[in-house]
N, C-alpha and C. Protein backbone atom coordinates (compact mmCIF):
# COMPACT_ATOMS: atom_id res chain seq x y z
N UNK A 1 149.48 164.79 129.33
CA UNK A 1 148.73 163.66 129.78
C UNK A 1 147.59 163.34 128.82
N UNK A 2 146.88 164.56 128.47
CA UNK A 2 146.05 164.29 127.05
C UNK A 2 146.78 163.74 126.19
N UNK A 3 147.76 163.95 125.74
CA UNK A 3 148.63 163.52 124.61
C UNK A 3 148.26 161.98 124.64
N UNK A 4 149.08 161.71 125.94
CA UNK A 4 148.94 160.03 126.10
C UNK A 4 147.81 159.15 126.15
N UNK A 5 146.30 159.68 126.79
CA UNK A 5 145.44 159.34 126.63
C UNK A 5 144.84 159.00 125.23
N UNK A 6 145.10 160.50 124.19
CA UNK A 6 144.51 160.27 122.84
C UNK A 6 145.39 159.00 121.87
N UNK A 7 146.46 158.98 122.17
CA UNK A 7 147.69 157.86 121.70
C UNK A 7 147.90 156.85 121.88
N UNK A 8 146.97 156.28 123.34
CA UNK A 8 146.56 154.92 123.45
C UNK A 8 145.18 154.88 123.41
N UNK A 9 144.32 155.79 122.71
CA UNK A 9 143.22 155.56 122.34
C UNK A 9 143.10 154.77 120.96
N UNK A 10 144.38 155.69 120.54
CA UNK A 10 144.32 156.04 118.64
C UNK A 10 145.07 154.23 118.95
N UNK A 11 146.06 154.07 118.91
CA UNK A 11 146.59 152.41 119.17
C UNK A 11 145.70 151.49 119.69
N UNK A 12 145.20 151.29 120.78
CA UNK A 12 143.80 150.64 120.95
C UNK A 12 142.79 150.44 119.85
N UNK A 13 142.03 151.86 118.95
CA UNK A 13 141.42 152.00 117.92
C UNK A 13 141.77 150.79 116.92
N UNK A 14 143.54 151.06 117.11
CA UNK A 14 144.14 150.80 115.50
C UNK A 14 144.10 148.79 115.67
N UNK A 15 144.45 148.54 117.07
CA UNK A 15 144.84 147.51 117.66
C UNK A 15 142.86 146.34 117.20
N UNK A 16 142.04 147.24 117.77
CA UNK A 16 140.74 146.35 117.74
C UNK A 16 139.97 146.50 116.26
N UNK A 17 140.90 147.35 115.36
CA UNK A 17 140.06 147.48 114.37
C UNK A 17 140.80 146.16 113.40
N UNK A 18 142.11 146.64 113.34
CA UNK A 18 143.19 144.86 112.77
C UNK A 18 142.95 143.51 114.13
N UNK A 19 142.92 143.61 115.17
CA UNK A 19 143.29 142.58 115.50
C UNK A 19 142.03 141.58 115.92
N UNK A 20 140.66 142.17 115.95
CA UNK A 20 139.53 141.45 116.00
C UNK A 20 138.98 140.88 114.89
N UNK A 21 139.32 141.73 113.22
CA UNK A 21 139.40 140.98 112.43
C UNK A 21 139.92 139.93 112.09
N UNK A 22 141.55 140.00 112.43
CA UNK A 22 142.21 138.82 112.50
C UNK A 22 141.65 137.56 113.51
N UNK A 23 141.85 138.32 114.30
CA UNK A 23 141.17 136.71 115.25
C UNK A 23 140.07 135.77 114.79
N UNK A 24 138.90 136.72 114.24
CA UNK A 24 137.91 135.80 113.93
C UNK A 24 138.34 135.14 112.49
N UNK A 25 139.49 135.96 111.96
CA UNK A 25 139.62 134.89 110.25
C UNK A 25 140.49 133.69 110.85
N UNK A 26 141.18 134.32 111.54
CA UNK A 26 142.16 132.77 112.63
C UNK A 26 140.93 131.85 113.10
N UNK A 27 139.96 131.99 113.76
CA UNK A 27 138.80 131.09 114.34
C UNK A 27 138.12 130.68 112.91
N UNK A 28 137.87 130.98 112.17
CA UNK A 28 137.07 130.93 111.35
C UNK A 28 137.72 130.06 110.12
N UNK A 29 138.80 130.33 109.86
CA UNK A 29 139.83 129.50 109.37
C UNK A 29 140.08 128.18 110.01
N UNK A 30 140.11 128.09 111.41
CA UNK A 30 140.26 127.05 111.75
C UNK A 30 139.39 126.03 111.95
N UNK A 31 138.18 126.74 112.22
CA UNK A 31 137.11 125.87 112.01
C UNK A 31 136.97 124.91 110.75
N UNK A 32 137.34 126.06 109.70
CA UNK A 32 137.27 125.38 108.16
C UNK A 32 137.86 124.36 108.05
N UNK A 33 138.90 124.38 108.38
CA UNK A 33 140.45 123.46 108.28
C UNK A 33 139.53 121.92 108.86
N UNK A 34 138.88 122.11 110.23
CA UNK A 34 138.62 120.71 110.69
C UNK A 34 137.63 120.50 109.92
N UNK A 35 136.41 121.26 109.66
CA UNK A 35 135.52 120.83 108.56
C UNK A 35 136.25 120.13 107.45
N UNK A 36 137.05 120.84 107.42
CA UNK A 36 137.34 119.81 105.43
C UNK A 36 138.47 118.64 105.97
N UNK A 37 139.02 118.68 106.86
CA UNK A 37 139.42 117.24 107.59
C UNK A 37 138.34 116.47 107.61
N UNK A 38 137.35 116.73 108.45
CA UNK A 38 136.10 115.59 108.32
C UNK A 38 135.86 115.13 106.94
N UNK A 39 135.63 116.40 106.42
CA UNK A 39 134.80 115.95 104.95
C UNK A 39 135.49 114.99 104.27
N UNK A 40 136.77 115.10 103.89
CA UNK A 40 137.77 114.28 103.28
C UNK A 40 137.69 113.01 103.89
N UNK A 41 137.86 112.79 105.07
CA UNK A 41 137.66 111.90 105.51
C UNK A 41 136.51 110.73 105.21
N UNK A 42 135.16 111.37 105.14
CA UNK A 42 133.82 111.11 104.80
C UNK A 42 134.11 110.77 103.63
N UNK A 43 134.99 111.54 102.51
CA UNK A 43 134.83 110.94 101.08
C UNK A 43 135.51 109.58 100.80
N UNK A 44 136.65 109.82 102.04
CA UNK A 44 137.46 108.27 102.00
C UNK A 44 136.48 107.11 102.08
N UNK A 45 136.17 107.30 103.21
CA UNK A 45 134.72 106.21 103.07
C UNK A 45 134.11 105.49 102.51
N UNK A 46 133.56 106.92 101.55
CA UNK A 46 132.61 106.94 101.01
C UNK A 46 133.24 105.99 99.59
N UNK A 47 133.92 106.39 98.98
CA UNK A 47 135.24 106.06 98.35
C UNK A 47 135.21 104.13 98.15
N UNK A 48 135.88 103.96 99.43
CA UNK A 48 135.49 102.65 100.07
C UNK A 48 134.63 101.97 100.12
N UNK A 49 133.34 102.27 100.30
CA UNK A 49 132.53 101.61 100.61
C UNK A 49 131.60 101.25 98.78
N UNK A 50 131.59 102.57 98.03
CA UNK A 50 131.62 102.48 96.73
C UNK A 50 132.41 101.26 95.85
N UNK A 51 133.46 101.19 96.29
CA UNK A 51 134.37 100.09 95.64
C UNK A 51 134.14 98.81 96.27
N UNK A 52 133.72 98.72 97.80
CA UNK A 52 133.01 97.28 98.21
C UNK A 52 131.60 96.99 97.38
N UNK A 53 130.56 97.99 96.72
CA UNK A 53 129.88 97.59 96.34
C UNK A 53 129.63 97.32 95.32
N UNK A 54 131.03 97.88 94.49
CA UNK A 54 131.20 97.67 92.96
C UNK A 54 131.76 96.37 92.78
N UNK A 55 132.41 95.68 94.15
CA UNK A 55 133.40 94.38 93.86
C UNK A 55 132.32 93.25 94.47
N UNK A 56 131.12 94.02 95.32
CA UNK A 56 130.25 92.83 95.09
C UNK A 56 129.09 92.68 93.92
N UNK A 57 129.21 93.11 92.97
CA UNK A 57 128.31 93.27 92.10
C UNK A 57 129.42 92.56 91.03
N UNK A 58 130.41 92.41 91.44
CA UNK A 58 131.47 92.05 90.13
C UNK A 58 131.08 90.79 90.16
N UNK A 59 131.50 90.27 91.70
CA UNK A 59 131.30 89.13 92.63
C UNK A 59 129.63 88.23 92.24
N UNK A 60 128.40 89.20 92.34
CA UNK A 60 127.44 88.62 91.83
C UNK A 60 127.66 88.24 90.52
N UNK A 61 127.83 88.93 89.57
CA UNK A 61 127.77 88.72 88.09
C UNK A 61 128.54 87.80 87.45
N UNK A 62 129.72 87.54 87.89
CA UNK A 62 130.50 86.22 87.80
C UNK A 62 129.68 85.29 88.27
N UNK A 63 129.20 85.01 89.65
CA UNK A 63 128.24 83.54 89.96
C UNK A 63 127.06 83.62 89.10
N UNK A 64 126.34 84.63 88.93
CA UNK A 64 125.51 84.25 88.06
C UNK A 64 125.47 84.38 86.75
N UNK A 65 126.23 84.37 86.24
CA UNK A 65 126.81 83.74 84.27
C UNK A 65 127.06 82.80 84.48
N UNK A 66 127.71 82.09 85.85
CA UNK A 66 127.92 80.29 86.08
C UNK A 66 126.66 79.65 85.93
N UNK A 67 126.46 78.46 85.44
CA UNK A 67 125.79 77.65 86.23
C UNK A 67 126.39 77.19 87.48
N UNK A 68 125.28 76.82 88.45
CA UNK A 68 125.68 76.46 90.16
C UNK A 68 126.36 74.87 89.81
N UNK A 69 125.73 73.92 88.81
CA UNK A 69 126.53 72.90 88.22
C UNK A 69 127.55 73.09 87.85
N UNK A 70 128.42 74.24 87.40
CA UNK A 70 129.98 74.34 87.21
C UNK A 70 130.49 74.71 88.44
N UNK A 71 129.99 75.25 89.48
CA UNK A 71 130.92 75.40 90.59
C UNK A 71 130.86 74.71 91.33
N UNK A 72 129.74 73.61 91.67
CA UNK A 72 129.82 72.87 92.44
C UNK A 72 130.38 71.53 92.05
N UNK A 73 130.48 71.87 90.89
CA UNK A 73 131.11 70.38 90.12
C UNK A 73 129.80 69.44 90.47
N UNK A 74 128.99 69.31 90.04
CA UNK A 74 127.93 68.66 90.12
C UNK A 74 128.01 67.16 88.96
N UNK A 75 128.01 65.90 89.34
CA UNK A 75 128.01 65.15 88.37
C UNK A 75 126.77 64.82 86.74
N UNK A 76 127.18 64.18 86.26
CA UNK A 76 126.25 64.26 84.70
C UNK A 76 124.73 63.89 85.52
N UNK A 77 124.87 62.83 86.10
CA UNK A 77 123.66 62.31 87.11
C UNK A 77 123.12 62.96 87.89
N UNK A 78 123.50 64.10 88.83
CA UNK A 78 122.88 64.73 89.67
C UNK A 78 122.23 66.48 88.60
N UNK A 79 122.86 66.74 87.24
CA UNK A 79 122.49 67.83 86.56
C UNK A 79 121.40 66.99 85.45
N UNK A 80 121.19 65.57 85.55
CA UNK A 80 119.82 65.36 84.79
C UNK A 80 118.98 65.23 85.73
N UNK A 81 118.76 65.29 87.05
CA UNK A 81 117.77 65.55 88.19
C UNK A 81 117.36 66.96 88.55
N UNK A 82 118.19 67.65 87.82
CA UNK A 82 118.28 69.20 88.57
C UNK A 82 117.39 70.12 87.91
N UNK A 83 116.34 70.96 88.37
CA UNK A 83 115.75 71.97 87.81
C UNK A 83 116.44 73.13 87.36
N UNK A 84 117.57 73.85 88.04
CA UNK A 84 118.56 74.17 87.67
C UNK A 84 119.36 74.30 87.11
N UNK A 85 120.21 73.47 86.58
CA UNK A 85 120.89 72.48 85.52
C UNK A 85 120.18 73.44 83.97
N UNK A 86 118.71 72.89 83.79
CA UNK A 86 117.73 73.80 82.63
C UNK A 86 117.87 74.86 82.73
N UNK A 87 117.92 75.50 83.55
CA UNK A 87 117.18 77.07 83.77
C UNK A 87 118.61 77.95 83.74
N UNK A 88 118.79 79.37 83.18
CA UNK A 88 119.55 79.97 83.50
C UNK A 88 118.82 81.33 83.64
N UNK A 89 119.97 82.51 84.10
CA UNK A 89 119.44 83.75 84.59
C UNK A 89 118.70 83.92 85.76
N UNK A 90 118.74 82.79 86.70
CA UNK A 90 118.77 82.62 87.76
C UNK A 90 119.83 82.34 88.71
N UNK A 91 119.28 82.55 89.80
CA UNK A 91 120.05 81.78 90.95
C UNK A 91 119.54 80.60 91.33
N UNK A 92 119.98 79.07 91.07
CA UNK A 92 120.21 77.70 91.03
C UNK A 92 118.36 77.63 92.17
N UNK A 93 118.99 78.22 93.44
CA UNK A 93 117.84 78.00 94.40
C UNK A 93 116.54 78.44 94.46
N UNK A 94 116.38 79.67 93.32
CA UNK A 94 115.08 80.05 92.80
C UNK A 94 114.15 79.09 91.85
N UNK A 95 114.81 77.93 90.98
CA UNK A 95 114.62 76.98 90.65
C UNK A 95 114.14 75.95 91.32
N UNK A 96 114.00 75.92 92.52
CA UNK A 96 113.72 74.94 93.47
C UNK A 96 112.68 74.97 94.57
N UNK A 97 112.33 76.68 94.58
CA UNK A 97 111.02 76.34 95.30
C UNK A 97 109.62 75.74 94.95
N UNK A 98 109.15 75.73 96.12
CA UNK A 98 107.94 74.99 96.09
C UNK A 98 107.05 76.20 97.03
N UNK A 99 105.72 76.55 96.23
CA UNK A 99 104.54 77.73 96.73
C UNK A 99 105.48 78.58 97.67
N UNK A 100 106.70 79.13 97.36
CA UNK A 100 107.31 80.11 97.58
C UNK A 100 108.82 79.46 98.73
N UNK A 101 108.76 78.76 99.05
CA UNK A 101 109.65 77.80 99.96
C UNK A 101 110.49 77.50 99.70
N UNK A 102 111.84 77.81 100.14
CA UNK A 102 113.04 77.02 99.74
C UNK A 102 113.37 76.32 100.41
N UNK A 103 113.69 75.14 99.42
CA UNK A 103 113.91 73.65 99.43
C UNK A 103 114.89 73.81 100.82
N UNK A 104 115.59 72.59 101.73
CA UNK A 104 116.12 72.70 102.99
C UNK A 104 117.26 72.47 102.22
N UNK A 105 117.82 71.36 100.89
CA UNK A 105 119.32 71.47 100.39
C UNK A 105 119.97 72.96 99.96
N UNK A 106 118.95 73.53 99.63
CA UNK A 106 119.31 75.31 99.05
C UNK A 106 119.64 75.58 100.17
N UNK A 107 118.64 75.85 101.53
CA UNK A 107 118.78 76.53 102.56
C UNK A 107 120.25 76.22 103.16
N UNK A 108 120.74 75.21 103.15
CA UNK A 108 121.94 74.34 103.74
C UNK A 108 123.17 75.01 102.94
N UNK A 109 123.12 75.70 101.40
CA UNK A 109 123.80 75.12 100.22
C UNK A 109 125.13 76.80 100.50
N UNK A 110 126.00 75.31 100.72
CA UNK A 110 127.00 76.95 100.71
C UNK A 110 127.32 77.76 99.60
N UNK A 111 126.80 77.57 98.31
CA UNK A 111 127.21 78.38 97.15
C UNK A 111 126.10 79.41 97.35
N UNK A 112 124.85 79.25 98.01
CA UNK A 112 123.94 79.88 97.88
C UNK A 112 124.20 81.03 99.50
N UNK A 113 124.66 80.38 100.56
CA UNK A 113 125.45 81.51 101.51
C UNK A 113 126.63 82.22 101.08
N UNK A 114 127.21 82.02 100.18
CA UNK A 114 128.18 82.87 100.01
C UNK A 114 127.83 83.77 98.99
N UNK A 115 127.22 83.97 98.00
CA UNK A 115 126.35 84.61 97.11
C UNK A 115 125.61 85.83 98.00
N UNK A 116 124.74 85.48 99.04
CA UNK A 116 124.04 86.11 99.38
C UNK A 116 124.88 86.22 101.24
N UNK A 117 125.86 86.36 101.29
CA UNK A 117 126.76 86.89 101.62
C UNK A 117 127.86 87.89 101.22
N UNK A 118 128.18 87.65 99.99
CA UNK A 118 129.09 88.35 99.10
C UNK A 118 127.82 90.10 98.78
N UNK A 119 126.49 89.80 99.12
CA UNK A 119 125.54 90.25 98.41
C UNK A 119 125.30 91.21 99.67
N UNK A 120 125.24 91.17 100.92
CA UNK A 120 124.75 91.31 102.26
C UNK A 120 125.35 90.48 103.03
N UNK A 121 126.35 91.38 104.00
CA UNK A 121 126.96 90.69 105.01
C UNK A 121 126.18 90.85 106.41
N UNK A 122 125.08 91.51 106.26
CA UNK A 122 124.51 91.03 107.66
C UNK A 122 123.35 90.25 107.25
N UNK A 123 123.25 89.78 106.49
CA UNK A 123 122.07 88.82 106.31
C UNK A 123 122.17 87.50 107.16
N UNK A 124 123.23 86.96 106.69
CA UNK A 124 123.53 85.67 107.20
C UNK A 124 123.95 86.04 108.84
């Protein structure tokens, strides 16, 4: 009866010395596993959201090498009235204020919402 006692001691021993290690590399492992699911995930994102801000900066830099007179097709008559028209390295509507105010045609001007839309979508 000793026999059996010391023999499911010694198995028990053998049982909690392998199998509690294992368990926690199983828990511990698995934890990892969803961590780097998230993370990956996060880089997708991140990824994403990097390339929205690289395609609106593409997006700016194309409108502003335009003049706002080439995209709006502006006639010969309305670009010898225009402050704009002169000026480059701006944006058309920075040309147009007055003691810091923009003009109400800028404010209205859809080349100038989509710019600063393309730029910030919760602005507008």
């Amino acid at each position: 009866m000793e026999e059996l006692q010391i023999t499911a001691a010694v198995i028990g021993g053998i049982l909690l010395r392998i199998g509690v290690p294992v368990a926690i590399t199983f828990l511990v492992g698995s934890f990892l596993r969803k961590l780097d699911t998230r993370w990956r995930e996060e880089a997708k994102q991140e990824a994403i959201e990097a390339q929205l801000i690289d395609q609106r900066q593409t997006l700016l830099n194309l409108w502003l090498d335009q003049p706002c007179h080439n995209i709006k097709n502006c006639s010969e008559e309305e670009m010898k009235d225009c402050q704009a028209a002169l000026q480059t390295g701006q944006p058309c509507w920075e040309s147009h204020r007055v003691n810091g105010v923009l003009a109400i045609q800028c404010q209205e001007c859809e080349y100038r919402k989509e710019l600063i839309l393309a730029l910030d979508p919760v602005t507008i």
